[in-house]
PDB file of N, CA and C in Angstrom:
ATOM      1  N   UNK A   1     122.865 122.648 121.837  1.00  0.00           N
ATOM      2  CA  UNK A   1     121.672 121.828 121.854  1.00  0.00           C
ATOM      3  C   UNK A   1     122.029 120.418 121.425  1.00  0.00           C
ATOM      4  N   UNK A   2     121.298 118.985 122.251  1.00  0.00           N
ATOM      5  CA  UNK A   2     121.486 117.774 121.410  1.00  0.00           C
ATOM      6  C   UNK A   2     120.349 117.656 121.848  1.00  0.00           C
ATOM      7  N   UNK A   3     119.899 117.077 120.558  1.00  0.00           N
ATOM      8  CA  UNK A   3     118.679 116.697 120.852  1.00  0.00           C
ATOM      9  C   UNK A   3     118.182 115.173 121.494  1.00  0.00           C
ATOM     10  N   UNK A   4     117.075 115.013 122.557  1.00  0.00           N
ATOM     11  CA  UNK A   4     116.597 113.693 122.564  1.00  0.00           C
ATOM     12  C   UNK A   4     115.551 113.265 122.526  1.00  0.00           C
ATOM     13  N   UNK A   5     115.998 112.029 122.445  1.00  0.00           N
ATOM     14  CA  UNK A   5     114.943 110.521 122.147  1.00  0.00           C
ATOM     15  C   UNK A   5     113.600 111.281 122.323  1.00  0.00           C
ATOM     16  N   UNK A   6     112.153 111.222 121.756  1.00  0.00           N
ATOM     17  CA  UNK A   6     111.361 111.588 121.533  1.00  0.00           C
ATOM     18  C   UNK A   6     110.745 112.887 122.471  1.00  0.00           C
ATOM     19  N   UNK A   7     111.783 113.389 122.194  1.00  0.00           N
ATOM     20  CA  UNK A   7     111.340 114.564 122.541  1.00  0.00           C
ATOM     21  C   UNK A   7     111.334 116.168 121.483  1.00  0.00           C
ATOM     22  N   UNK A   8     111.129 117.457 121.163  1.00  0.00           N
ATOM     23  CA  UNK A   8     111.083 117.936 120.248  1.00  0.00           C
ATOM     24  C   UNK A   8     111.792 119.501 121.017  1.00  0.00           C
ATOM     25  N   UNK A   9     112.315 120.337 120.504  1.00  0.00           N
ATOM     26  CA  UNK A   9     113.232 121.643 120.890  1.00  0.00           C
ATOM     27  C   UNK A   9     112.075 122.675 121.261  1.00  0.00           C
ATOM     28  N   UNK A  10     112.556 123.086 121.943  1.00  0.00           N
ATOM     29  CA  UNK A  10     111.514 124.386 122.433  1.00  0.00           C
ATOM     30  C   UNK A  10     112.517 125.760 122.820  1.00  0.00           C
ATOM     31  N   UNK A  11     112.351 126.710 122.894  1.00  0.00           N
ATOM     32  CA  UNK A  11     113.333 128.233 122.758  1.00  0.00           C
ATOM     33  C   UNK A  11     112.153 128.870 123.417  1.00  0.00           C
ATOM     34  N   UNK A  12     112.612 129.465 124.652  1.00  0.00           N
ATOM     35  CA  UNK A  12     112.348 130.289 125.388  1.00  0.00           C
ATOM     36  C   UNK A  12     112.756 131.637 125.747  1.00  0.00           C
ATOM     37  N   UNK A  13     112.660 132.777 125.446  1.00  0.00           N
ATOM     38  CA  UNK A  13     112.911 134.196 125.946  1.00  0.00           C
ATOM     39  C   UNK A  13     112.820 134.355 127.253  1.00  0.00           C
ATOM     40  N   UNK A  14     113.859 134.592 127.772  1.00  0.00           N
ATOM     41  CA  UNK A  14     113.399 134.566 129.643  1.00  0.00           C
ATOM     42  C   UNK A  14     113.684 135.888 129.921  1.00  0.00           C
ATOM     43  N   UNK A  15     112.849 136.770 130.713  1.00  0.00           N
ATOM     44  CA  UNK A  15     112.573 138.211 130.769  1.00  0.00           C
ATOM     45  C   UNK A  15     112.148 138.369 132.244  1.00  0.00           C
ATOM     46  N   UNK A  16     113.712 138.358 133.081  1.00  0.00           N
ATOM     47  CA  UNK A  16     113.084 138.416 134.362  1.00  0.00           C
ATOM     48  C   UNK A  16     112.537 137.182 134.826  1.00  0.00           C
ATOM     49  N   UNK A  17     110.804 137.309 135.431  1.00  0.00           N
ATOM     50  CA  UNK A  17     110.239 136.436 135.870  1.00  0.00           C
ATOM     51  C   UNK A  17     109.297 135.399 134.532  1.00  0.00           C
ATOM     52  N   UNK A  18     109.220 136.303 133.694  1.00  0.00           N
ATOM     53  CA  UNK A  18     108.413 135.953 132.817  1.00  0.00           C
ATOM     54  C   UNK A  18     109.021 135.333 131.687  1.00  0.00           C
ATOM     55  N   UNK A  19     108.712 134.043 131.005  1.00  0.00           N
ATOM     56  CA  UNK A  19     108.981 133.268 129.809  1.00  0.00           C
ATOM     57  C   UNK A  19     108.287 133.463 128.699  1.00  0.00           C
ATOM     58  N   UNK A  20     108.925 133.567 127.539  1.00  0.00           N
ATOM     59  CA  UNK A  20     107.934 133.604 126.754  1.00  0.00           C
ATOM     60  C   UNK A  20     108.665 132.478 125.359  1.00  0.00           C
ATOM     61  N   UNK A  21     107.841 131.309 124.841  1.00  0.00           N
ATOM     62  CA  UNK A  21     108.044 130.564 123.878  1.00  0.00           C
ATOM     63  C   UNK A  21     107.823 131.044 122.411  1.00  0.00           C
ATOM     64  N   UNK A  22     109.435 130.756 121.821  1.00  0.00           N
ATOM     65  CA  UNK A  22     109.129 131.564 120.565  1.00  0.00           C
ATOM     66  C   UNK A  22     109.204 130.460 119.738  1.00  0.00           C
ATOM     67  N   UNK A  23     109.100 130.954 118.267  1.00  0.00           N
ATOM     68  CA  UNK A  23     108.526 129.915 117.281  1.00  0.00           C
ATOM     69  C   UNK A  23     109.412 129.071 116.018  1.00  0.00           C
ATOM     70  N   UNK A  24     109.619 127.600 116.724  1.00  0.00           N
ATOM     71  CA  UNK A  24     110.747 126.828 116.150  1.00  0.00           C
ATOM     72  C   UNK A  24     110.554 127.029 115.030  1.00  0.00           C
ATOM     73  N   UNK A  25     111.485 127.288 114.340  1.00  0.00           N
ATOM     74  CA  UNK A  25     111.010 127.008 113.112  1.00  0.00           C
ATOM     75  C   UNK A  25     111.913 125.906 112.342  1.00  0.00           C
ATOM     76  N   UNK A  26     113.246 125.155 112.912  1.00  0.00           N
ATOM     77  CA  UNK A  26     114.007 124.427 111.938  1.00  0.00           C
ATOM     78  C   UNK A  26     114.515 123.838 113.058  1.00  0.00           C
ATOM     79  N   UNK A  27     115.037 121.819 112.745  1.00  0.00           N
ATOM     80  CA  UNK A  27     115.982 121.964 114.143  1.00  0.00           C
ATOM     81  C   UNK A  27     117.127 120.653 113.242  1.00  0.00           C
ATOM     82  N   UNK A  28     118.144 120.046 113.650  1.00  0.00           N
ATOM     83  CA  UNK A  28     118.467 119.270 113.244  1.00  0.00           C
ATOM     84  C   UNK A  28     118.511 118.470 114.661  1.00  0.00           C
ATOM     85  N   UNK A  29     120.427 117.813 115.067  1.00  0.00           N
ATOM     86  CA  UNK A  29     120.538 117.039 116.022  1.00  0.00           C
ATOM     87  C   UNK A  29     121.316 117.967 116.884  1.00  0.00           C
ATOM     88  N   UNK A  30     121.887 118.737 116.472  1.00  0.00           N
ATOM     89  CA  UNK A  30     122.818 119.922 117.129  1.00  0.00           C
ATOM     90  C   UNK A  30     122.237 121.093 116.804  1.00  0.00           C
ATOM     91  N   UNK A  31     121.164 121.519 116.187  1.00  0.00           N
ATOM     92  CA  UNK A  31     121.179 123.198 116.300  1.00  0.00           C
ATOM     93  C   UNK A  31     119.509 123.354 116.383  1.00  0.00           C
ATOM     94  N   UNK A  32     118.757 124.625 116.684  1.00  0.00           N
ATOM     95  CA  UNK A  32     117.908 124.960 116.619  1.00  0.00           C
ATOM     96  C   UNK A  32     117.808 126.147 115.933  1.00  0.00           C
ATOM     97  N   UNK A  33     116.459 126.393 114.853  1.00  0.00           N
ATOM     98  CA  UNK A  33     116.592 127.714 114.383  1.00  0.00           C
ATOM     99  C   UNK A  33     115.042 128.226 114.673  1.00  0.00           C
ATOM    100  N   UNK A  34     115.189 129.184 115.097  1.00  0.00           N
ATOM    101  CA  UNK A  34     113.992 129.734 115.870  1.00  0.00           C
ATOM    102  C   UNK A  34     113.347 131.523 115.581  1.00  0.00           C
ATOM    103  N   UNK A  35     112.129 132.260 115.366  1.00  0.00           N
ATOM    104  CA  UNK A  35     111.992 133.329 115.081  1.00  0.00           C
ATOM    105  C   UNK A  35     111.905 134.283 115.828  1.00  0.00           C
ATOM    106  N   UNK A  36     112.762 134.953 115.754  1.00  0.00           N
ATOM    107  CA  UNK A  36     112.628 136.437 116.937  1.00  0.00           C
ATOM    108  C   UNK A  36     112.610 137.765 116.552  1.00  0.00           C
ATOM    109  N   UNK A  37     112.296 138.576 117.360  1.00  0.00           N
ATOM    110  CA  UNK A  37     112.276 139.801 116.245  1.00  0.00           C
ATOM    111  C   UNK A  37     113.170 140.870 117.448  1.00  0.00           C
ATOM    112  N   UNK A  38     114.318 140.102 118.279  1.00  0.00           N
ATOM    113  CA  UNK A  38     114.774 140.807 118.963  1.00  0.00           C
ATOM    114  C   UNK A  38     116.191 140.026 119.063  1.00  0.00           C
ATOM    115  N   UNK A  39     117.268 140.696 119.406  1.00  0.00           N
ATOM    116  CA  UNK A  39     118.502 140.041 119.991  1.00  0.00           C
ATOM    117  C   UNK A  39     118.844 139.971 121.535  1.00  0.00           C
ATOM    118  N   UNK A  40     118.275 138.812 121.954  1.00  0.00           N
ATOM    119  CA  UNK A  40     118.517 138.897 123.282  1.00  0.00           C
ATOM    120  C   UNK A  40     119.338 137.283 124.019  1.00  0.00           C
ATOM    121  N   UNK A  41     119.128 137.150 125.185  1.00  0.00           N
ATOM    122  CA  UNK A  41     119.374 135.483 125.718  1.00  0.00           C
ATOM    123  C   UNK A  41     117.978 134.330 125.396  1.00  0.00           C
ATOM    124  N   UNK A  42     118.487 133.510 124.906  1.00  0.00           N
ATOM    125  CA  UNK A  42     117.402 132.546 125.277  1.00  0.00           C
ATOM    126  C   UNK A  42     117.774 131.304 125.718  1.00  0.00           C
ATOM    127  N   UNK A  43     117.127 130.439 126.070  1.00  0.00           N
ATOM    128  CA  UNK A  43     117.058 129.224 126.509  1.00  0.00           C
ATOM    129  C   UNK A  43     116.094 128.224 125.697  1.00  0.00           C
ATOM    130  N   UNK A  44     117.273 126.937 124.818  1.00  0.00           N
ATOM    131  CA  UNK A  44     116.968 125.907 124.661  1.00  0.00           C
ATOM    132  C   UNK A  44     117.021 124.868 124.968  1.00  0.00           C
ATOM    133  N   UNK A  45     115.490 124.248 125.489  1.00  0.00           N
ATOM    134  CA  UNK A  45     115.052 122.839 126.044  1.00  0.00           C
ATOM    135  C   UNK A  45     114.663 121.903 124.887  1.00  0.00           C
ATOM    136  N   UNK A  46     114.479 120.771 125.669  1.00  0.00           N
ATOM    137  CA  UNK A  46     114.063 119.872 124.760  1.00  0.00           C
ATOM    138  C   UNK A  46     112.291 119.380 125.679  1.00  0.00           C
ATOM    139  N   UNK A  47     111.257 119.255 125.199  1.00  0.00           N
ATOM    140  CA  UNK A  47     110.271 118.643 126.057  1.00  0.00           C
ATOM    141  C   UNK A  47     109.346 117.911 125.011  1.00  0.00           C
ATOM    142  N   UNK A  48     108.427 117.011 125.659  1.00  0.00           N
ATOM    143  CA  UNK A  48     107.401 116.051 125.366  1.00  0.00           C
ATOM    144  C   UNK A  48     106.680 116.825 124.240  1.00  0.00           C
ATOM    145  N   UNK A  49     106.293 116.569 123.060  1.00  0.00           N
ATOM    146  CA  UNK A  49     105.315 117.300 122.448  1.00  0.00           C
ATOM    147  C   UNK A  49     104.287 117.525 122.570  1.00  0.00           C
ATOM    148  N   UNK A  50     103.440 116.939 123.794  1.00  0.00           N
ATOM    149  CA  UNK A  50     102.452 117.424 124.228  1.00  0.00           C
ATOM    150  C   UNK A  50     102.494 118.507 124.442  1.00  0.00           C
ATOM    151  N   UNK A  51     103.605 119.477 124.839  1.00  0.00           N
ATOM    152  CA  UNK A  51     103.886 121.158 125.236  1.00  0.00           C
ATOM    153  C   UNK A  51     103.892 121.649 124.183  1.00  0.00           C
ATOM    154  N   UNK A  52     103.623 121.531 123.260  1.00  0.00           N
ATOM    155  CA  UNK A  52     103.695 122.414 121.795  1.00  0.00           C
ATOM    156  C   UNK A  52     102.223 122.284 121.452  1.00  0.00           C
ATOM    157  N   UNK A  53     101.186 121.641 121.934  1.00  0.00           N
ATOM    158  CA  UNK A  53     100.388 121.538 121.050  1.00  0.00           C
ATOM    159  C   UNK A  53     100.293 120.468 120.141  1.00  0.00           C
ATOM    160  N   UNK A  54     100.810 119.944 119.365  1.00  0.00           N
ATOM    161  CA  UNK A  54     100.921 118.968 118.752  1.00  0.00           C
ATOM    162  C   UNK A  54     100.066 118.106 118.987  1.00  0.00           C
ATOM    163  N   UNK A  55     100.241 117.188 120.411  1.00  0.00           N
ATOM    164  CA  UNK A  55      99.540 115.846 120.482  1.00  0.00           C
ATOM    165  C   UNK A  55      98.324 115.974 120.462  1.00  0.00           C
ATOM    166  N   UNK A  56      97.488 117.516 120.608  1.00  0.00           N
ATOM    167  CA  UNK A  56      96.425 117.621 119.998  1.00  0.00           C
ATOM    168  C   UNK A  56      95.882 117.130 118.717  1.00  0.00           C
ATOM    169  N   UNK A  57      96.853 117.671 117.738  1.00  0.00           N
ATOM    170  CA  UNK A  57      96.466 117.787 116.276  1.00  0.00           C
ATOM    171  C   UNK A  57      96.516 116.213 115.948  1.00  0.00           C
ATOM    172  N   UNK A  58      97.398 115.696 116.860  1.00  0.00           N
ATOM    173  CA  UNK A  58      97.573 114.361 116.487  1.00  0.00           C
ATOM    174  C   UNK A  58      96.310 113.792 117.279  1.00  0.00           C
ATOM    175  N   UNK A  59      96.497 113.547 118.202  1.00  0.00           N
ATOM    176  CA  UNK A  59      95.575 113.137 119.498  1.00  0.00           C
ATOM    177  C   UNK A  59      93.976 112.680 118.392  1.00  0.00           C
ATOM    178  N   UNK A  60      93.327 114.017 117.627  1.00  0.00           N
ATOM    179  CA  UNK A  60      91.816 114.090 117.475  1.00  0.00           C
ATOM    180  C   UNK A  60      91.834 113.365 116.141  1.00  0.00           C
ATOM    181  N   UNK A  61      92.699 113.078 115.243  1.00  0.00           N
ATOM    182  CA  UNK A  61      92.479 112.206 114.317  1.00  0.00           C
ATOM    183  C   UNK A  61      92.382 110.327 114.934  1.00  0.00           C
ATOM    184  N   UNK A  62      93.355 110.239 115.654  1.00  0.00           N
ATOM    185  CA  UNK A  62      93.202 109.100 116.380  1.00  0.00           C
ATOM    186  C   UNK A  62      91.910 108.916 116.802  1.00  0.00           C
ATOM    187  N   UNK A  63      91.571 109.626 117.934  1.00  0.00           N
ATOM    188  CA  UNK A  63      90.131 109.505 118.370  1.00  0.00           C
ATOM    189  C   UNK A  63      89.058 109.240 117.728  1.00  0.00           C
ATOM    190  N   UNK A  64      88.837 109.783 116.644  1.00  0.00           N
ATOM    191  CA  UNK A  64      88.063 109.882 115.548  1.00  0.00           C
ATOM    192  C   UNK A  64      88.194 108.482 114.504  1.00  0.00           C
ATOM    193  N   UNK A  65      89.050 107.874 114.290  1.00  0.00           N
ATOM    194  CA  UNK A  65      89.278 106.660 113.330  1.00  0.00           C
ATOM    195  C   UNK A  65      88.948 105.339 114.618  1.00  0.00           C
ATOM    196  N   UNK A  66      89.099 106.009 115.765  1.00  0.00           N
ATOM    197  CA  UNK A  66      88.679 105.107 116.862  1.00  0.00           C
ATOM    198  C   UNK A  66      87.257 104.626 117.151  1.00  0.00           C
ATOM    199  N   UNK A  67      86.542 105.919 116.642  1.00  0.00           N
ATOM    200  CA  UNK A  67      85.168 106.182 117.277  1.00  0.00           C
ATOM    201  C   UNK A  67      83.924 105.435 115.845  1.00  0.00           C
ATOM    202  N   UNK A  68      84.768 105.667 114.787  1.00  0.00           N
ATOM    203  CA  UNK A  68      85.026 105.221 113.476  1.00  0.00           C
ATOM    204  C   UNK A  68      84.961 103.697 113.404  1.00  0.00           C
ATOM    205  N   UNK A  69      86.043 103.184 113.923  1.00  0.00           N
ATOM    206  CA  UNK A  69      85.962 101.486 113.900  1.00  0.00           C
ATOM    207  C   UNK A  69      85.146 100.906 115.181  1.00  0.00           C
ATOM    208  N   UNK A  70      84.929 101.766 115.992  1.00  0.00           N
ATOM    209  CA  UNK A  70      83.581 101.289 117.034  1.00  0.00           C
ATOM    210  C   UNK A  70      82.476 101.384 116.595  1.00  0.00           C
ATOM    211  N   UNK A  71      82.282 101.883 115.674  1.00  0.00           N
ATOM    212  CA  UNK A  71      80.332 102.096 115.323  1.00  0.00           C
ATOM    213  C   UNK A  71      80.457 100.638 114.242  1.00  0.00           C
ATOM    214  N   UNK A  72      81.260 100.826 113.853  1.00  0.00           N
ATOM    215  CA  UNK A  72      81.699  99.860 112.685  1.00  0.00           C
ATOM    216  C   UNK A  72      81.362  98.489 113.085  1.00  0.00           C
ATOM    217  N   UNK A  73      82.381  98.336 114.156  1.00  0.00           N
ATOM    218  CA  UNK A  73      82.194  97.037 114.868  1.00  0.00           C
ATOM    219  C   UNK A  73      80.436  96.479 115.560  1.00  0.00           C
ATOM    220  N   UNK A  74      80.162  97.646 116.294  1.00  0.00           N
ATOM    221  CA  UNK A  74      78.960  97.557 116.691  1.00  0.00           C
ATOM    222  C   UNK A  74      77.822  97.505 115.397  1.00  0.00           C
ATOM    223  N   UNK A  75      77.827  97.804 114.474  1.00  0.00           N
ATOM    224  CA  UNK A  75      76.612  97.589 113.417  1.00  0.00           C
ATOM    225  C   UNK A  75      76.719  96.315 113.094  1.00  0.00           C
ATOM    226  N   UNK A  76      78.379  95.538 112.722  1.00  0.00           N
ATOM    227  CA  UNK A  76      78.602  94.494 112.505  1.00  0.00           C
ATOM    228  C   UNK A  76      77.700  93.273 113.539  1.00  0.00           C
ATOM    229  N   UNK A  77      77.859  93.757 114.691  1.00  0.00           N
ATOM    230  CA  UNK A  77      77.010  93.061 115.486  1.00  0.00           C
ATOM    231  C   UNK A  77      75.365  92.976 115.979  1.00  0.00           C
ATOM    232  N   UNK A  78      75.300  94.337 115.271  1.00  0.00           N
ATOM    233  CA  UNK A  78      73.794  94.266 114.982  1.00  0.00           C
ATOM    234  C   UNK A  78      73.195  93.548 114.106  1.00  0.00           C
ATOM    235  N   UNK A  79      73.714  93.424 112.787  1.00  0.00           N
ATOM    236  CA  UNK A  79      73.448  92.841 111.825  1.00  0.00           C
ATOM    237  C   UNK A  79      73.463  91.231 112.106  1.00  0.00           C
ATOM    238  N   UNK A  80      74.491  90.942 112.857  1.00  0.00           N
ATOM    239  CA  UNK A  80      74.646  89.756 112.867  1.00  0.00           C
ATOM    240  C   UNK A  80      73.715  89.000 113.347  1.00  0.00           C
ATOM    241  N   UNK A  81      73.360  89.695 114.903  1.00  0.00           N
ATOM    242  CA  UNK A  81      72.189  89.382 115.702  1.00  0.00           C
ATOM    243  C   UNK A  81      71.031  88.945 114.703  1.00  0.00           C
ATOM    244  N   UNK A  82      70.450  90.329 114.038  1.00  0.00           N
ATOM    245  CA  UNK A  82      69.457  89.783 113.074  1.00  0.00           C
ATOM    246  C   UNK A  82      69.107  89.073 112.501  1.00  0.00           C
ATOM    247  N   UNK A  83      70.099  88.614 112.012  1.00  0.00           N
ATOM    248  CA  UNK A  83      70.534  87.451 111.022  1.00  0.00           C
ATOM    249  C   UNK A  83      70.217  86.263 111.749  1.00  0.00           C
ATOM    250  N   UNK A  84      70.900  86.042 112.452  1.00  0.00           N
ATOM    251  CA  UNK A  84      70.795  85.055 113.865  1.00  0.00           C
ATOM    252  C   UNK A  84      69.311  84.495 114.412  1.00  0.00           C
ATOM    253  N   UNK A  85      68.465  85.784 114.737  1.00  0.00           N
ATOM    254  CA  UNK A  85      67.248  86.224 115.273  1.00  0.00           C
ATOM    255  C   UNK A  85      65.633  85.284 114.741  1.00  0.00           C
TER     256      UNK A  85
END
């Protein structure tokens, strides 16, 4: 495994036709350590963290501090109006 530029390790069980993603649990720049409860082949990729889930967890705090400094902004301009008025 080397790892790259913003991307994060992923370990796959390949079974035939079927894949199944098991659960990173450690990685550095050369190795991955991952949980299985079997000894078999797998396959390690590297992909976007959007495939893990992640850019979710990340994704909805953003949104939210977004939605946050828009009401913000907009009262600011309500007020102002008034003032103005």
């Amino acid at each position: 495994y080397t790892k790259e530029g913003g991307k994060v390790p992923v370990v796959y069980f390949w079974d035939g036709s079927k894949s199944t993603e098991m659960k990173v649990l450690s990685s550095t720049d050369t190795s991955v350590t991952f949980e299985t409860d079997h000894n078999s082949e797998y396959i390690v990729a590297s992909e976007m963290l959007s495939n893990n889930g992640n850019s979710n967890e990340q994704l909805i705090p953003i949104i939210a501090v977004l939605i946050v400094v828009l009401i913000a902004i907009g009262g600011f301009f309500i007020i102002r109006r008034r003032r103005n008025a």
